[in-house]
C-alpha atoms as a PDB file:
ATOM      1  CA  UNK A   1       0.000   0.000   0.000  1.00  0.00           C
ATOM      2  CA  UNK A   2       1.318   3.665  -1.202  1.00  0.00           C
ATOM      3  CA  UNK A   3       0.833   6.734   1.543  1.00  0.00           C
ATOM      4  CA  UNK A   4      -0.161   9.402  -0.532  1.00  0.00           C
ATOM      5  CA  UNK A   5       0.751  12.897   1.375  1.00  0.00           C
ATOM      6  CA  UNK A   6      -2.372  14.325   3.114  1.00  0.00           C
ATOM      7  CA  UNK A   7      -5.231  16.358   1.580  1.00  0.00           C
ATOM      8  CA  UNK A   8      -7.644  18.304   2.113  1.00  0.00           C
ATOM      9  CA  UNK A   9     -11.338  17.148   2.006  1.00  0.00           C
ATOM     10  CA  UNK A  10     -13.763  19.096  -0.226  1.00  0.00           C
ATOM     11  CA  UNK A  11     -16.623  20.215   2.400  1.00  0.00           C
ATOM     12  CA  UNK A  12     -13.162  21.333   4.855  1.00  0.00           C
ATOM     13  CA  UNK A  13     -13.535  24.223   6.272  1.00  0.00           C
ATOM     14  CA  UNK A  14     -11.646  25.990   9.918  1.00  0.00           C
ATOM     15  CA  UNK A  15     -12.501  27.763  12.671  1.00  0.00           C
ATOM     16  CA  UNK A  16     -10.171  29.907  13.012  1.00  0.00           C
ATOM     17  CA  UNK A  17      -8.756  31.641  16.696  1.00  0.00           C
ATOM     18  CA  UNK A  18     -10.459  34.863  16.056  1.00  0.00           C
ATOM     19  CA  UNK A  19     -14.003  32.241  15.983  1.00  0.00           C
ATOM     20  CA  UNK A  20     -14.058  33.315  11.787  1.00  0.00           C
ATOM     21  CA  UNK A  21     -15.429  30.402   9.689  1.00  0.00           C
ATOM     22  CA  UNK A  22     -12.764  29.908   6.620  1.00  0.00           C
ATOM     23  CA  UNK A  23     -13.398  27.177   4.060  1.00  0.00           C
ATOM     24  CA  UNK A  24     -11.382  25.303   1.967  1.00  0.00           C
ATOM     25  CA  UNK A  25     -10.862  27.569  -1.107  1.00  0.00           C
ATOM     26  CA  UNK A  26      -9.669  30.724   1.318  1.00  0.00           C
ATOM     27  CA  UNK A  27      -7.513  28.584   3.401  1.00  0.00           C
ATOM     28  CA  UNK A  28      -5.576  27.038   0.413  1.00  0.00           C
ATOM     29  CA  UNK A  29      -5.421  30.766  -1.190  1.00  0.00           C
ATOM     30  CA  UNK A  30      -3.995  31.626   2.158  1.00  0.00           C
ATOM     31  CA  UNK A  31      -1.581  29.325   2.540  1.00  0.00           C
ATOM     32  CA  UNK A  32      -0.288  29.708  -1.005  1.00  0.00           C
ATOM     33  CA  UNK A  33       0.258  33.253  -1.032  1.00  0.00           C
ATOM     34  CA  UNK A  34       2.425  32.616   2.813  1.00  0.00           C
ATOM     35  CA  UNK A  35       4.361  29.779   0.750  1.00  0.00           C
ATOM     36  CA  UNK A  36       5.345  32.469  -1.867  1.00  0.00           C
ATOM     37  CA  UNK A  37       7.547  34.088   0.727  1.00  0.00           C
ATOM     38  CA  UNK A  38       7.657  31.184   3.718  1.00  0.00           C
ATOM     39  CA  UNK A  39       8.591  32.645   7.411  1.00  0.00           C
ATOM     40  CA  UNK A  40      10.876  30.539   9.751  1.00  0.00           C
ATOM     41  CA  UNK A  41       8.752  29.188  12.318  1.00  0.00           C
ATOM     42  CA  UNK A  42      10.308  27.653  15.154  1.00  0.00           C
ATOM     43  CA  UNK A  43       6.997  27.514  17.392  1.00  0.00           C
ATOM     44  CA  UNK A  44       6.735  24.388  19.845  1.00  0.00           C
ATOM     45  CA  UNK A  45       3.950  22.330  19.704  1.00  0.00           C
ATOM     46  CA  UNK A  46       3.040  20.158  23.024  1.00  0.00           C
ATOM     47  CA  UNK A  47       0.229  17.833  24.596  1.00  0.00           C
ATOM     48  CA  UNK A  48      -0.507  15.819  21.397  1.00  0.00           C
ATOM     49  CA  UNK A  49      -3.312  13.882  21.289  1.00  0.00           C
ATOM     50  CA  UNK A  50      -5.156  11.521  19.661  1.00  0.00           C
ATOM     51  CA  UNK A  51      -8.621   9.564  19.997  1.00  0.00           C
ATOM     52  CA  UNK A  52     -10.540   7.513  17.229  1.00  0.00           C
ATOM     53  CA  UNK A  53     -13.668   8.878  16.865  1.00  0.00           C
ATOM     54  CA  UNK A  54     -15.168   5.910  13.862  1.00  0.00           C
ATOM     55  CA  UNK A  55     -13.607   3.608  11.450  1.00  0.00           C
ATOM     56  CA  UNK A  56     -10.624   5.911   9.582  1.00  0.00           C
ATOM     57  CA  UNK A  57     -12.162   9.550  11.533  1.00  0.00           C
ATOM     58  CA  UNK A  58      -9.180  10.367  14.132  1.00  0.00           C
ATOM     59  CA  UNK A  59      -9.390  13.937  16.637  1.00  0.00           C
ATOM     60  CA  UNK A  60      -5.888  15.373  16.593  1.00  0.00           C
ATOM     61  CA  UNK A  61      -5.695  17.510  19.961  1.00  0.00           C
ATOM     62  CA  UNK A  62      -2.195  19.571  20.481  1.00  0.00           C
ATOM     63  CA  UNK A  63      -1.040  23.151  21.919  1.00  0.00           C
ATOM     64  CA  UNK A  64       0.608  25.707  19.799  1.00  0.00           C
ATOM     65  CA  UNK A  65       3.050  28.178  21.364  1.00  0.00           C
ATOM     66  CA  UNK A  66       3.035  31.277  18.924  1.00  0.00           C
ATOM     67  CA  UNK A  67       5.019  34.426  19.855  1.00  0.00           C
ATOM     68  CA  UNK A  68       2.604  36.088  22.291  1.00  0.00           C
ATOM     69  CA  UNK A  69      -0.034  33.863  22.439  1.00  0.00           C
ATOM     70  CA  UNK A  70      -0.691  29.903  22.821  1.00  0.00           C
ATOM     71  CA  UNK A  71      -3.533  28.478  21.245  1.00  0.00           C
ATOM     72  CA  UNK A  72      -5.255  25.192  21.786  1.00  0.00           C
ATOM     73  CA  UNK A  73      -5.328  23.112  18.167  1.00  0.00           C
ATOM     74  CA  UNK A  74      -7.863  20.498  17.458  1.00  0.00           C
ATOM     75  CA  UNK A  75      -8.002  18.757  13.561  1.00  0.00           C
ATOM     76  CA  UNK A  76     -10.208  16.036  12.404  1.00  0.00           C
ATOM     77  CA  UNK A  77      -8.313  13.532   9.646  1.00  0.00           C
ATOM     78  CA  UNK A  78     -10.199  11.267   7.673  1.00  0.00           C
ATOM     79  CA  UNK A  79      -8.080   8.269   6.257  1.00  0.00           C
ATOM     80  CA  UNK A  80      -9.438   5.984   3.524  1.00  0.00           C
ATOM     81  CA  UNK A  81      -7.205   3.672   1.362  1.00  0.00           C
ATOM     82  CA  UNK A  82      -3.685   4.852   2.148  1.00  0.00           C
ATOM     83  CA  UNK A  83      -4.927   8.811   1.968  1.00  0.00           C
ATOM     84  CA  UNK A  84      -5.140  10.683   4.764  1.00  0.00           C
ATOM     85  CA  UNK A  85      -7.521  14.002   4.190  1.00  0.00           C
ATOM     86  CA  UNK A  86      -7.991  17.074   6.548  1.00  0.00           C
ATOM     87  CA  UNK A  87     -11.277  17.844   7.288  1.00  0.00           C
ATOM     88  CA  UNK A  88     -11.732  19.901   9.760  1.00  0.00           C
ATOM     89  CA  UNK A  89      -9.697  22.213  11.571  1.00  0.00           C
ATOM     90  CA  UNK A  90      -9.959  24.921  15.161  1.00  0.00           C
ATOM     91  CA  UNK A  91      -7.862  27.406  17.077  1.00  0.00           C
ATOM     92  CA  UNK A  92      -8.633  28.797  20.262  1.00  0.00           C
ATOM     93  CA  UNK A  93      -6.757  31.243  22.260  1.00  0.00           C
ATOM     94  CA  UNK A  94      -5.789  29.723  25.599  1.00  0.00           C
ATOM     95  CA  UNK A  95      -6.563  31.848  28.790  1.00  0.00           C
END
């Protein structure tokens, strides 16, 4: 079995720190135009988690420490022959 590299599913959509809804087609615009002129980001991530929540539906749980703020992550992958696809996606500030 290949491992194709992750994805992004088609109804995907974030919720972003700020508590703005983005969907797919902003966040990949987004993330393109960073890419055009990438930052070094050396910002530690702790307190992984993980818990299956159905057959190939996994909750990713994990803390992001940003320059002046630390937000709480949480992603929802989907996996289905080999593929792994993104499908849902929050930040929330910490207190």
């Amino acid at each position: 079995m290949t491992i194709s590299k992750p994805s992004t599913a088609e109804d995907f959509f974030e919720i972003g720190a700020s508590g703005r809804i983005y969907r797919r087609d902003f966040v990949i615009a987004n993330l393109l135009e960073r890419y055009q002129q990438p930052e070094r980001h050396d910002w530690p991530c702790r307190d992984f988690s993980i818990r299956r929540l159905a057959e190939n539906l996994y909750l990713l749980n994990y803390t992001l420490d940003e320059p002046g703020r630390t937000t709480l992550r949480t992603t929802i992958w989907q996996s289905s022959g080999g593929s792994w696809k993104i499908v849902f996606h929050q930040g929330t500030i910490a207190g």
